[in-house]
C-alpha atoms as a PDB file:
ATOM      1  CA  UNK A   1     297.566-131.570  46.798  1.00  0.00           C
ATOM      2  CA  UNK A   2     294.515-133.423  45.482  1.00  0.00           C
ATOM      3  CA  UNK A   3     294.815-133.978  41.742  1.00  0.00           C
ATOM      4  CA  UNK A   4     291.502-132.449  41.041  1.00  0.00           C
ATOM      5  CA  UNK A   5     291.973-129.798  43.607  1.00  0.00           C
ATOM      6  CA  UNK A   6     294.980-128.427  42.148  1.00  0.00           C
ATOM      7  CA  UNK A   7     293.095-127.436  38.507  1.00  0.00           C
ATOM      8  CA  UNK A   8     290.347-125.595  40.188  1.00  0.00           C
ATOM      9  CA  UNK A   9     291.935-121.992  39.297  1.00  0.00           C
ATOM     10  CA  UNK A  10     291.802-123.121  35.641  1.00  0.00           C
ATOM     11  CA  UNK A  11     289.199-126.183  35.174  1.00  0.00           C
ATOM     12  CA  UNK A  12     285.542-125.999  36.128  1.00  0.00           C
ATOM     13  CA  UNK A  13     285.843-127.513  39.695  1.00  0.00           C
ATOM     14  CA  UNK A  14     282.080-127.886  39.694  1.00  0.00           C
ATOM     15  CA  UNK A  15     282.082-129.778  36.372  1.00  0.00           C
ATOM     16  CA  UNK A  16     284.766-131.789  37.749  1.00  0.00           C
ATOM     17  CA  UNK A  17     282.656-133.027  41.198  1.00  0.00           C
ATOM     18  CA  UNK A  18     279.252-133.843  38.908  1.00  0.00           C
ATOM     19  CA  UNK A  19     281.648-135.632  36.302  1.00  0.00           C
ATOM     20  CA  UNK A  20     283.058-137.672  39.338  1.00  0.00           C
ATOM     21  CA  UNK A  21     279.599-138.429  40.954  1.00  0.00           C
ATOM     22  CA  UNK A  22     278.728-139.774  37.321  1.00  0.00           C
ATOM     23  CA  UNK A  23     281.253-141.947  37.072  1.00  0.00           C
ATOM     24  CA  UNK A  24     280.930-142.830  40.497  1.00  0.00           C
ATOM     25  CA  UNK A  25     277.225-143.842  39.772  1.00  0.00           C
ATOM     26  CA  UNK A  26     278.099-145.277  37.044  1.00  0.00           C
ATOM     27  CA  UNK A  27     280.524-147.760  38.434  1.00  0.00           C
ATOM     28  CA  UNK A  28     277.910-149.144  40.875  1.00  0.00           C
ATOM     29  CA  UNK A  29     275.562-149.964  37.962  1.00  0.00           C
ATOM     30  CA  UNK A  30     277.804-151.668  36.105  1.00  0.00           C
ATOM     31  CA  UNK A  31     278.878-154.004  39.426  1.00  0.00           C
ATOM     32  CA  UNK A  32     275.068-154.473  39.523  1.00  0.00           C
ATOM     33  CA  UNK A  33     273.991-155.287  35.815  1.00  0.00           C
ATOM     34  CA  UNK A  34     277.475-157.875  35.560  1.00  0.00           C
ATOM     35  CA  UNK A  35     276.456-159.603  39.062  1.00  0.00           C
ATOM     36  CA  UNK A  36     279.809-158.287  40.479  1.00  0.00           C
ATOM     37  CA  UNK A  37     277.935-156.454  43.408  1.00  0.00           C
ATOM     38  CA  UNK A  38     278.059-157.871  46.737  1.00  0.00           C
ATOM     39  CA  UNK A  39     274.847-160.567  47.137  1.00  0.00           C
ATOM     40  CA  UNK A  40     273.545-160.140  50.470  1.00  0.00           C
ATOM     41  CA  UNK A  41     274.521-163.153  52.590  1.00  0.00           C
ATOM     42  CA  UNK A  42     272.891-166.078  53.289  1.00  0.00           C
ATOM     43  CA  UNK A  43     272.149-167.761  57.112  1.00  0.00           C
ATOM     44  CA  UNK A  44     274.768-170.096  58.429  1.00  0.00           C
ATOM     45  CA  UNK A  45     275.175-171.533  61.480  1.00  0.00           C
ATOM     46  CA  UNK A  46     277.192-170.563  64.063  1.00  0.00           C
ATOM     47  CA  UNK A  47     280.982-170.927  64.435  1.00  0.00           C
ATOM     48  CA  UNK A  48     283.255-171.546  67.249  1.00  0.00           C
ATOM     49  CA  UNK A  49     284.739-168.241  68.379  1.00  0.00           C
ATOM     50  CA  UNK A  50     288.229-167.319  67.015  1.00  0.00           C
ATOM     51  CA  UNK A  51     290.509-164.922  68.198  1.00  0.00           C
ATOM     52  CA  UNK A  52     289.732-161.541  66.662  1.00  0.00           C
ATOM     53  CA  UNK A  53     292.363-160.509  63.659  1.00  0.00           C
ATOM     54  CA  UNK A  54     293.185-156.915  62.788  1.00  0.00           C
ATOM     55  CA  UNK A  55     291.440-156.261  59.273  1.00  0.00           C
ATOM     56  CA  UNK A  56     293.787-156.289  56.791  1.00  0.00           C
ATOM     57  CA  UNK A  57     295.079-153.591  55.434  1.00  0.00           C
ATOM     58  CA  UNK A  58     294.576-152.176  51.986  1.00  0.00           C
ATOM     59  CA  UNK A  59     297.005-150.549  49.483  1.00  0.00           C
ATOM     60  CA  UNK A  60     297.081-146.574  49.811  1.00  0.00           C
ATOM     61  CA  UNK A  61     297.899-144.439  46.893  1.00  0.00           C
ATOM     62  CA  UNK A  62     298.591-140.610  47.234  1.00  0.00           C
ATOM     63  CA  UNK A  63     296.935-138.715  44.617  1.00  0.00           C
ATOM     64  CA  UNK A  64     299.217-135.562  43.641  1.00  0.00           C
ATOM     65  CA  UNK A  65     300.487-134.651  40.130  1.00  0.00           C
ATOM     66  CA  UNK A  66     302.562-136.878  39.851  1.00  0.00           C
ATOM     67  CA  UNK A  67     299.556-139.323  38.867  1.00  0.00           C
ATOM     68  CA  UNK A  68     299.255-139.033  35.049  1.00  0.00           C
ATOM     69  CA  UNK A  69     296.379-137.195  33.944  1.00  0.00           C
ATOM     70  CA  UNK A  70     293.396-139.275  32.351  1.00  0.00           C
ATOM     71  CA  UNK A  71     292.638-138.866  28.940  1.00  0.00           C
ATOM     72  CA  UNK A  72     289.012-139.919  28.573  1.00  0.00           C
ATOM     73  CA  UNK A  73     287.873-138.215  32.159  1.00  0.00           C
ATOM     74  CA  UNK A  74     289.560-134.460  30.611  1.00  0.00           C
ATOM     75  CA  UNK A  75     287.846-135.247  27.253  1.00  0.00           C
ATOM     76  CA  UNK A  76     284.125-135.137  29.242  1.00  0.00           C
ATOM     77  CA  UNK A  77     285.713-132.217  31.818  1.00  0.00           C
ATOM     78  CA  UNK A  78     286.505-130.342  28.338  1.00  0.00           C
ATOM     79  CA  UNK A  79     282.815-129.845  27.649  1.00  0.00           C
ATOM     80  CA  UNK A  80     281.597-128.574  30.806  1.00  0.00           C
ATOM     81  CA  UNK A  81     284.779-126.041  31.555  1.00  0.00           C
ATOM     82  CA  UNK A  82     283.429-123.357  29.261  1.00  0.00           C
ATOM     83  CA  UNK A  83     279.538-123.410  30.709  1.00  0.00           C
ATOM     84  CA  UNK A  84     281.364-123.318  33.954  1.00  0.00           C
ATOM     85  CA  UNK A  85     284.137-120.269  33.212  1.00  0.00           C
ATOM     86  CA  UNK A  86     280.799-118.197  31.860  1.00  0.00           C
ATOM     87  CA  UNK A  87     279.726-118.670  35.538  1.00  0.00           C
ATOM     88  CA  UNK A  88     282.440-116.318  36.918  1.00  0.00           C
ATOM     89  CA  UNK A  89     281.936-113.418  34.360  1.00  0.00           C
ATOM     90  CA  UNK A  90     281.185-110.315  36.157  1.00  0.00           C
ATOM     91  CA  UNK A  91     278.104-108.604  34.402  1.00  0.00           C
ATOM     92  CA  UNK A  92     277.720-105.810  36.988  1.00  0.00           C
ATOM     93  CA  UNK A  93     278.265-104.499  40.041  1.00  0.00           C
ATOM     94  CA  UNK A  94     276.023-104.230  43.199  1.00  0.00           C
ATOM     95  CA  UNK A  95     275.636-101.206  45.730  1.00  0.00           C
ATOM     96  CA  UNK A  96     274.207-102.292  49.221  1.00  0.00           C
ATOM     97  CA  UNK A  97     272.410-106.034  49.727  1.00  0.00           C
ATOM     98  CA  UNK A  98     269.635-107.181  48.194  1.00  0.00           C
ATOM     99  CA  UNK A  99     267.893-108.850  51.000  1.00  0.00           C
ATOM    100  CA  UNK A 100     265.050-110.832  50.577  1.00  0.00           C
ATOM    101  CA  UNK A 101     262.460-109.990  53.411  1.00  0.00           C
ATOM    102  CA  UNK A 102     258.769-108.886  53.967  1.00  0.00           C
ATOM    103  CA  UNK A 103     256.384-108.155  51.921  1.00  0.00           C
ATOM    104  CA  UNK A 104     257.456-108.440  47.632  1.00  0.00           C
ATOM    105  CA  UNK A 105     260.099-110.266  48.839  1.00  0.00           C
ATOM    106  CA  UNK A 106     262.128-106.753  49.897  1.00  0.00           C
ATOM    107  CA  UNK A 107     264.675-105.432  47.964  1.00  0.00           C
ATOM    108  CA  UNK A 108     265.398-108.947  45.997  1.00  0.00           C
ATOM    109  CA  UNK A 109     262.025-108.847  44.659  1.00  0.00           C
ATOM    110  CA  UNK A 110     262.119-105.420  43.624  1.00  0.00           C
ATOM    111  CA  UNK A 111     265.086-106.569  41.426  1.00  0.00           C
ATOM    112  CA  UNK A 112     263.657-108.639  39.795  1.00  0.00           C
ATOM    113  CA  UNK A 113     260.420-107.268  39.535  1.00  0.00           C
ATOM    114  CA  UNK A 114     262.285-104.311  37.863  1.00  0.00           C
ATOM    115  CA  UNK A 115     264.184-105.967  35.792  1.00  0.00           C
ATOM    116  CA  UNK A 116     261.309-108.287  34.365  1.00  0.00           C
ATOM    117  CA  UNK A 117     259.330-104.893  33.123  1.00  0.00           C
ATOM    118  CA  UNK A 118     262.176-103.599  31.894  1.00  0.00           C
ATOM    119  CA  UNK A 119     263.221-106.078  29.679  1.00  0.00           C
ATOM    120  CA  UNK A 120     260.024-106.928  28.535  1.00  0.00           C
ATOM    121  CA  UNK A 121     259.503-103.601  27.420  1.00  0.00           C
ATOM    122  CA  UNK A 122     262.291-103.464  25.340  1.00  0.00           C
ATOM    123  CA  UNK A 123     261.366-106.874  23.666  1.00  0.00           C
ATOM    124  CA  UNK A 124     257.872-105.445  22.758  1.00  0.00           C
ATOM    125  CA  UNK A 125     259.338-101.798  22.239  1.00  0.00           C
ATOM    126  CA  UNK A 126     256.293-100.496  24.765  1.00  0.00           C
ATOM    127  CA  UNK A 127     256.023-100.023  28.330  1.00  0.00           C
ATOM    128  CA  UNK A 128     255.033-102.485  30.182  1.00  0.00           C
ATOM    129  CA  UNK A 129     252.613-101.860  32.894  1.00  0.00           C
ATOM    130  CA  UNK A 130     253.096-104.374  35.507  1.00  0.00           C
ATOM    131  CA  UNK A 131     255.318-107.041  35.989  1.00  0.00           C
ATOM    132  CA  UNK A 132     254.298-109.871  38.871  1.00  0.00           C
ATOM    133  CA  UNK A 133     256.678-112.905  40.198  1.00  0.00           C
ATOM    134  CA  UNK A 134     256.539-115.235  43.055  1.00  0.00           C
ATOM    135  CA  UNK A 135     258.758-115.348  45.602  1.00  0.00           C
ATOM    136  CA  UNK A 136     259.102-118.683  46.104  1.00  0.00           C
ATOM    137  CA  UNK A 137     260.856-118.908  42.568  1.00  0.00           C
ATOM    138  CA  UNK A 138     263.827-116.401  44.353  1.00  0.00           C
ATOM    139  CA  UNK A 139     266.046-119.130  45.592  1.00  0.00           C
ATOM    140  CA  UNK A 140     269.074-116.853  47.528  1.00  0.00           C
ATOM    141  CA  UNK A 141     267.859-114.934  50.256  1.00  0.00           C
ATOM    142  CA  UNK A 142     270.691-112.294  50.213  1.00  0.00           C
ATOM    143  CA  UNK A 143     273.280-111.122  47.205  1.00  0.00           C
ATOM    144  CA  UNK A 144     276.005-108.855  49.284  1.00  0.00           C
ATOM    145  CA  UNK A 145     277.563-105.841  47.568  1.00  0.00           C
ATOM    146  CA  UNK A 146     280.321-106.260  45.178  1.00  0.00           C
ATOM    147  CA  UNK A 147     280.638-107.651  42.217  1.00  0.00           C
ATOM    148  CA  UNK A 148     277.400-109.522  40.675  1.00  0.00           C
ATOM    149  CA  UNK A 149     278.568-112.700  38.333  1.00  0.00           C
ATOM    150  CA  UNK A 150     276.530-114.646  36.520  1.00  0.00           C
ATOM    151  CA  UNK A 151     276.729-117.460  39.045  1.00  0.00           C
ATOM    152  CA  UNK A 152     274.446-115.028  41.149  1.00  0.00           C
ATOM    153  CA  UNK A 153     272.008-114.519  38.926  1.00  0.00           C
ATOM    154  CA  UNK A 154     271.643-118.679  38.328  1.00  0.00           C
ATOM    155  CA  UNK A 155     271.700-119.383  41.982  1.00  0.00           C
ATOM    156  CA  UNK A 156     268.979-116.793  42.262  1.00  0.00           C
ATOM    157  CA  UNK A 157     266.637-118.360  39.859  1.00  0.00           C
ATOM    158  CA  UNK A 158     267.798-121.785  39.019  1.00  0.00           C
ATOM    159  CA  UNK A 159     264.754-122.633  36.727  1.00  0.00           C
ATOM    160  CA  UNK A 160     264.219-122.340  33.214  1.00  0.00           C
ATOM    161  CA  UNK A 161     261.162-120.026  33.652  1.00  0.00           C
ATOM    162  CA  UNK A 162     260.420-117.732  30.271  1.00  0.00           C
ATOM    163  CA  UNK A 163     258.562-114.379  30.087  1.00  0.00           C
ATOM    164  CA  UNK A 164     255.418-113.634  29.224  1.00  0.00           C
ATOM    165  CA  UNK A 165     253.425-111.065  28.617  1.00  0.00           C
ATOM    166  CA  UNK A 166     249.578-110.677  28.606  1.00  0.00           C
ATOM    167  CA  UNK A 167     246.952-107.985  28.761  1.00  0.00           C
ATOM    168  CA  UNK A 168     244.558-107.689  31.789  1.00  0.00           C
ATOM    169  CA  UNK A 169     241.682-105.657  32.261  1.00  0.00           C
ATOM    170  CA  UNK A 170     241.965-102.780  35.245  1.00  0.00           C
ATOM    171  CA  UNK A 171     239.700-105.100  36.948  1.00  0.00           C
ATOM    172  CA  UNK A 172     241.373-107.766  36.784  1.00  0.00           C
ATOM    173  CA  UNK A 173     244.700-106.482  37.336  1.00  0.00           C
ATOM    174  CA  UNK A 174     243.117-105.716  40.869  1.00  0.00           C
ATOM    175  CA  UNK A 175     241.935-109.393  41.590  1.00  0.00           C
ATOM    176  CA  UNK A 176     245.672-110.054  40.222  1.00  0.00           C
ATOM    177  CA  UNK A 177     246.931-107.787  43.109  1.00  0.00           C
ATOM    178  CA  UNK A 178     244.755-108.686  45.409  1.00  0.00           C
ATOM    179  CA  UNK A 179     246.689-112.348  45.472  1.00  0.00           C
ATOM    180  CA  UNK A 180     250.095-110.393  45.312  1.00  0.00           C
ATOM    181  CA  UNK A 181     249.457-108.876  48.304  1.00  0.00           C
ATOM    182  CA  UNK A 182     247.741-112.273  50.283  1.00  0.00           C
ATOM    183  CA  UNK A 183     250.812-114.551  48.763  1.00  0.00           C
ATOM    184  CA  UNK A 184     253.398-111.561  49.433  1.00  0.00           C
ATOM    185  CA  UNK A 185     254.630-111.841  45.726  1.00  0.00           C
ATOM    186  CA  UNK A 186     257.428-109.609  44.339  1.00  0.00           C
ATOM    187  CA  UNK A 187     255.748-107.107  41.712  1.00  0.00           C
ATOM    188  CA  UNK A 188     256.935-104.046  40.037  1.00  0.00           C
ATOM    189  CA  UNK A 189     254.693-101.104  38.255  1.00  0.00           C
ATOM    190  CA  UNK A 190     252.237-100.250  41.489  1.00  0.00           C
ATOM    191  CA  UNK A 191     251.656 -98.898  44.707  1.00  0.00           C
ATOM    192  CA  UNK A 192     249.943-100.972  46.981  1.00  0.00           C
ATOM    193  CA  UNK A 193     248.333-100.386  50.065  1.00  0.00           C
ATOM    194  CA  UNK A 194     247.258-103.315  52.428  1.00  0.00           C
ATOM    195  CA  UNK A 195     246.653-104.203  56.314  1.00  0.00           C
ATOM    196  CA  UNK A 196     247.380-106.858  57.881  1.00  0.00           C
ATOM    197  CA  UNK A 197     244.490-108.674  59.879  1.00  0.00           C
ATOM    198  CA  UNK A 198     243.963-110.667  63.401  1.00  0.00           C
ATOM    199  CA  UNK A 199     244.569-113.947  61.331  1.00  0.00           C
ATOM    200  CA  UNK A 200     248.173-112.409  60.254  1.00  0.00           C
ATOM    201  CA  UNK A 201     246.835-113.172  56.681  1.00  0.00           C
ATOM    202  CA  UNK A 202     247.210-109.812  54.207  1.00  0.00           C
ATOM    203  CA  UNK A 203     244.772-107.759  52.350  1.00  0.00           C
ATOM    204  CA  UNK A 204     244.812-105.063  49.595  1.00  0.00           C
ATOM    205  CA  UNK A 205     243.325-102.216  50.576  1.00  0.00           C
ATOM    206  CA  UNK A 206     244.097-100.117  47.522  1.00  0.00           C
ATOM    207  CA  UNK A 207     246.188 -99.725  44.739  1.00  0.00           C
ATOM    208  CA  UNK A 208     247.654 -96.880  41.972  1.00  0.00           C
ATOM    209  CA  UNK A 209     250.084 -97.820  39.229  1.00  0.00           C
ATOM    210  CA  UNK A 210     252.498 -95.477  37.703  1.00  0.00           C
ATOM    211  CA  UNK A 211     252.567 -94.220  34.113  1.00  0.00           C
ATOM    212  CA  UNK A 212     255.585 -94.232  31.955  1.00  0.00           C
ATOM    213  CA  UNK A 213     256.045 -90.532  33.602  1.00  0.00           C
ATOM    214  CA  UNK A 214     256.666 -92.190  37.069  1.00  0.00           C
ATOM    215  CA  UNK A 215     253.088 -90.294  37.804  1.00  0.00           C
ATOM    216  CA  UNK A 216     250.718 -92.011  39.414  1.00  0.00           C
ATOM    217  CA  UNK A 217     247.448 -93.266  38.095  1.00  0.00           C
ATOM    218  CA  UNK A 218     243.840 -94.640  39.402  1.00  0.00           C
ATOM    219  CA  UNK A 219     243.735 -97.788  37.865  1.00  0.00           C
ATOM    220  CA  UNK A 220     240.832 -98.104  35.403  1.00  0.00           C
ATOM    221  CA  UNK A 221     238.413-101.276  35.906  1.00  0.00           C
ATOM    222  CA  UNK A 222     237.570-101.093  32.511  1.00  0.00           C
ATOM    223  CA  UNK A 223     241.104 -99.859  31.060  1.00  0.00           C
ATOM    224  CA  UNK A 224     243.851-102.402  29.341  1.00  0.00           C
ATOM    225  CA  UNK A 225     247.194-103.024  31.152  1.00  0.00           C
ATOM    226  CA  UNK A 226     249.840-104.998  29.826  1.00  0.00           C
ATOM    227  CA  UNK A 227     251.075-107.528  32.262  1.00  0.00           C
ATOM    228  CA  UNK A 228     254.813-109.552  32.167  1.00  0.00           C
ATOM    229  CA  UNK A 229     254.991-112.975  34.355  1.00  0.00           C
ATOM    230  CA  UNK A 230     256.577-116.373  33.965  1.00  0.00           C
ATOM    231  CA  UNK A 231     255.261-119.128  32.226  1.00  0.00           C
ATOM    232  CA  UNK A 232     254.742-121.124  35.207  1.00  0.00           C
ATOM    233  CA  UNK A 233     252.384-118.631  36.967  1.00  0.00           C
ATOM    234  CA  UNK A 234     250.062-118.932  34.181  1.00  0.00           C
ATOM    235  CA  UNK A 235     250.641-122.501  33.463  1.00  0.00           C
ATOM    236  CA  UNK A 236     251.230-124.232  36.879  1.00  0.00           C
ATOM    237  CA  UNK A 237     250.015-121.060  39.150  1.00  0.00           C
ATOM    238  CA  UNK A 238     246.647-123.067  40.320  1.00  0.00           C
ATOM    239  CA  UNK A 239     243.772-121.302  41.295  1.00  0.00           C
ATOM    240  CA  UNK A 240     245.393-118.585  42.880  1.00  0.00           C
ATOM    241  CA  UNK A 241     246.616-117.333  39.516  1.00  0.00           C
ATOM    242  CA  UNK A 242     243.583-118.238  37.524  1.00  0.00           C
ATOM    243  CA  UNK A 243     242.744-114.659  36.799  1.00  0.00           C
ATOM    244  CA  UNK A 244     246.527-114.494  34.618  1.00  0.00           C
ATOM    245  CA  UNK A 245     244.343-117.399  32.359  1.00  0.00           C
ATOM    246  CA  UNK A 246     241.629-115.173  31.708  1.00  0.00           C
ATOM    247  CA  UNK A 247     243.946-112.746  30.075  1.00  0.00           C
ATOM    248  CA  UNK A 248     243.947-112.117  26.444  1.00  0.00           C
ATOM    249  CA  UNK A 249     247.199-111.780  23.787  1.00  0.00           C
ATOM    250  CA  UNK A 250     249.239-113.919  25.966  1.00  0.00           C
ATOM    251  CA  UNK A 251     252.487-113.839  24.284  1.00  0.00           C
ATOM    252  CA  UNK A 252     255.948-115.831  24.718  1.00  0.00           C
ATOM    253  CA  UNK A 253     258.952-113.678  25.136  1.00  0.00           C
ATOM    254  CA  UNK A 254     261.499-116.743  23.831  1.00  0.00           C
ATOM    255  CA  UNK A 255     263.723-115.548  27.093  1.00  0.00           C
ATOM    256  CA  UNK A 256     264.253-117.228  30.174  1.00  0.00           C
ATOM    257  CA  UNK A 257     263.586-114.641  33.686  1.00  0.00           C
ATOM    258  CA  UNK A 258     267.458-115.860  34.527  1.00  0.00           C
ATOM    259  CA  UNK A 259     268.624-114.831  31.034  1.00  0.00           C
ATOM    260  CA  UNK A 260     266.350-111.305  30.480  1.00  0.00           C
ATOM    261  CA  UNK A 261     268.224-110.249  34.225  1.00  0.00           C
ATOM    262  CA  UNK A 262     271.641-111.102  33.145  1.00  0.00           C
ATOM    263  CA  UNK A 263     270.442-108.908  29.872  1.00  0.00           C
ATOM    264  CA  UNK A 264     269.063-106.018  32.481  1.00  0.00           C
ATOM    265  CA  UNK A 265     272.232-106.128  34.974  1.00  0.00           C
ATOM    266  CA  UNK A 266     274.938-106.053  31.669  1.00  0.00           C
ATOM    267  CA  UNK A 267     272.566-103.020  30.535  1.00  0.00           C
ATOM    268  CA  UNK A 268     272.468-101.048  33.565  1.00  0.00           C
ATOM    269  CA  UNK A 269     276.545-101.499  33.363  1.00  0.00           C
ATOM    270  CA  UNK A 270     277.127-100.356  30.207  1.00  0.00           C
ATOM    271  CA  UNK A 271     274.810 -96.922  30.888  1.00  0.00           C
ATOM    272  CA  UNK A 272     276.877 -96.515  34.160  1.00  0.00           C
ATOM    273  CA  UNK A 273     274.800 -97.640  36.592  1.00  0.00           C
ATOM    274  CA  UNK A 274     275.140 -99.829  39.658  1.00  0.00           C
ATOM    275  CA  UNK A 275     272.619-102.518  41.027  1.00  0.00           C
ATOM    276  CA  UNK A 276     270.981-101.200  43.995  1.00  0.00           C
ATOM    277  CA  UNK A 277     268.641-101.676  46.761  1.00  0.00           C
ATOM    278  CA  UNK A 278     265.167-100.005  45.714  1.00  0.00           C
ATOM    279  CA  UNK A 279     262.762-100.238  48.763  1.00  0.00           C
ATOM    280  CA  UNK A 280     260.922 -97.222  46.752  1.00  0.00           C
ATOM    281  CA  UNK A 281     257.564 -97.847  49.182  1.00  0.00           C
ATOM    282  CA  UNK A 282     255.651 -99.737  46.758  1.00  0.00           C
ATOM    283  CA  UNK A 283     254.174-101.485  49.613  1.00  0.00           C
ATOM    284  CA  UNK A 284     252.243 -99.127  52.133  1.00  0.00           C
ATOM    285  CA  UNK A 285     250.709-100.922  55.179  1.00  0.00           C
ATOM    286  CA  UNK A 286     247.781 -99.135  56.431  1.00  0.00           C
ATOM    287  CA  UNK A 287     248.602 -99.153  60.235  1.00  0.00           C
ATOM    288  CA  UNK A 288     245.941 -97.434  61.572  1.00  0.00           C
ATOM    289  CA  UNK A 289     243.692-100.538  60.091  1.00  0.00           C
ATOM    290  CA  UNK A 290     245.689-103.350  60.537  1.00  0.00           C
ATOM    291  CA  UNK A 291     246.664-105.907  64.150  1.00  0.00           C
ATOM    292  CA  UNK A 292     250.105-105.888  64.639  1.00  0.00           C
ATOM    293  CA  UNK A 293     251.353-107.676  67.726  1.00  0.00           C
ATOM    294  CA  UNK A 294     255.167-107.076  68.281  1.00  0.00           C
ATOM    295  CA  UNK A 295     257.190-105.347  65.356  1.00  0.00           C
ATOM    296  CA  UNK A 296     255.822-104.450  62.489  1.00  0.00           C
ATOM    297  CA  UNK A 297     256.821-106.138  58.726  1.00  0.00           C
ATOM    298  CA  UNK A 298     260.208-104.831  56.946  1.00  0.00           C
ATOM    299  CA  UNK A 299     258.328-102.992  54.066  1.00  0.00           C
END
């Protein structure tokens, strides 16, 4: 059995491969900066033809346990092994697949969505209105029932994105949606309606966000709402996102969006809940206005 191979049940296997590609790396530049890399060759002229020899054969060393184990190479393994164990905790468990399809990125986005208002609102110890995230940032397209671990939850959003929260006018929370709908972003706190045109492209039609009663509400152009996103949509968003910049009382959380849903999958556990699917038609396509050609989009 390979040496490495054979600690994976109680080492961090994946600390182990990055450690080796390191030193791996490593090697190489030192051949390079001591001038003990190979120099490409130089022209010469041609020599008489010699009977080909068989290449000779190098000296082949089985790597089992018996192979003592390196000091130095488990002193840097030692400080990756814990990050890596955390990995494996189970923080909840998951009922159905979250799939990530359609428009708001399906059931995936919903997650998330979810689980970005609700954390924020405990942070601030208010509700939170409406809570908007790309879908690009959602980097699994499926998480299949079971157990969830925290490896899922880093695979699903691998970047250090933070919460933030900011307040938008009712008007602008409309403009906000408006690019929601058009970009097909995950967001959680409204019910939108939209239609799909000739071009395939998608417009909002209409849209009603629900109170801290679960009742839904017009949304007021001249009203307040308070608005959770990530740091990057309001830093490195672009034009498209321009209207979360015009927002006032923007307001770090000091939580990353992977950490704040590990926090709202371990609370979910410990009040007895499982993670599931919630396709709860926050999305409404207007079919009598809209050009479908063949099947229509997974809401």
């Amino acid at each position: 059995m390979n040496k490495f191979a054979s600690k994976t049940a109680g080492t961090a296997t994946l600390a182990t491969i990055s450690v080796l590609w390191l030193l791996l790396g490593a090697a190489v530049v030192s051949a390079q900066s001591t001038g003990t890399a190979t120099a490409p060759a130089k022209p010469q002229a041609p020599t008489p033809a010699r009977t080909a020899e068989p290449p000779p054969r190098g000296t082949e060393t089985l790597v089992d346990s018996s192979i003592a184990d390196d000091p130095n190479v488990e002193k840097m393994l030692g400080a990756y092994s814990p990050k890596v164990r955390e990995l494996e905790v189970v923080v909840g468990k998951l009922t159905g697949e979250l799939k990530k399809t359609g428009i708001g990125a399906g059931g995936l986005g919903n997650f998330v969505a979810d689980g970005m208002r609700v954390q924020a609102s405990q942070k601030l110890g208010k509700p939170i209105d409406l809570a908007v995230m790309n879908g690009g940032g959602l980097r699994r397209n499926t998480i299949g029932e079971g157990e969830l671990r925290a490896l899922d939850i880093f695979e699903l959003l691998p970047f250090e994105n933070a919460l933030v929260t900011l307040d938008l006018t009712g008007e602008q929370v409309m403009k906000l949606l408006g690019v929601v709908i058009s970009s097909r972003e995950a967001q959680s706190g409204t019910r939108i309606t939209y239609r799909i045109k000739a071009d395939k492209s998608t417009e909002l039609e209409s849209a009603k966000w629900w109170d801290k009663d679960g009742q839904e509400r017009t949304i007021d152009s001249t009203a307040t709402y308070s608005v959770v996103t990530i740091d990057y949509l309001v830093n490195v968003g672009g034009a498209r996102y321009a209207v979360l910049r015009e927002g006032k009382n923007l307001r770090p959380l000091g939580i990353t969006l992977r950490d704040s849903m590990i926090a709202f999958v371990k609370s979910e556990t410990a009040a007895g809940r499982d993670i599931k699917p919630n396709l709860d038609g926050r999305y409404v396509l207007d079919r009598e206005n809209s050009v479908i050609t063949g099947e229509a989009p997974p809401q």
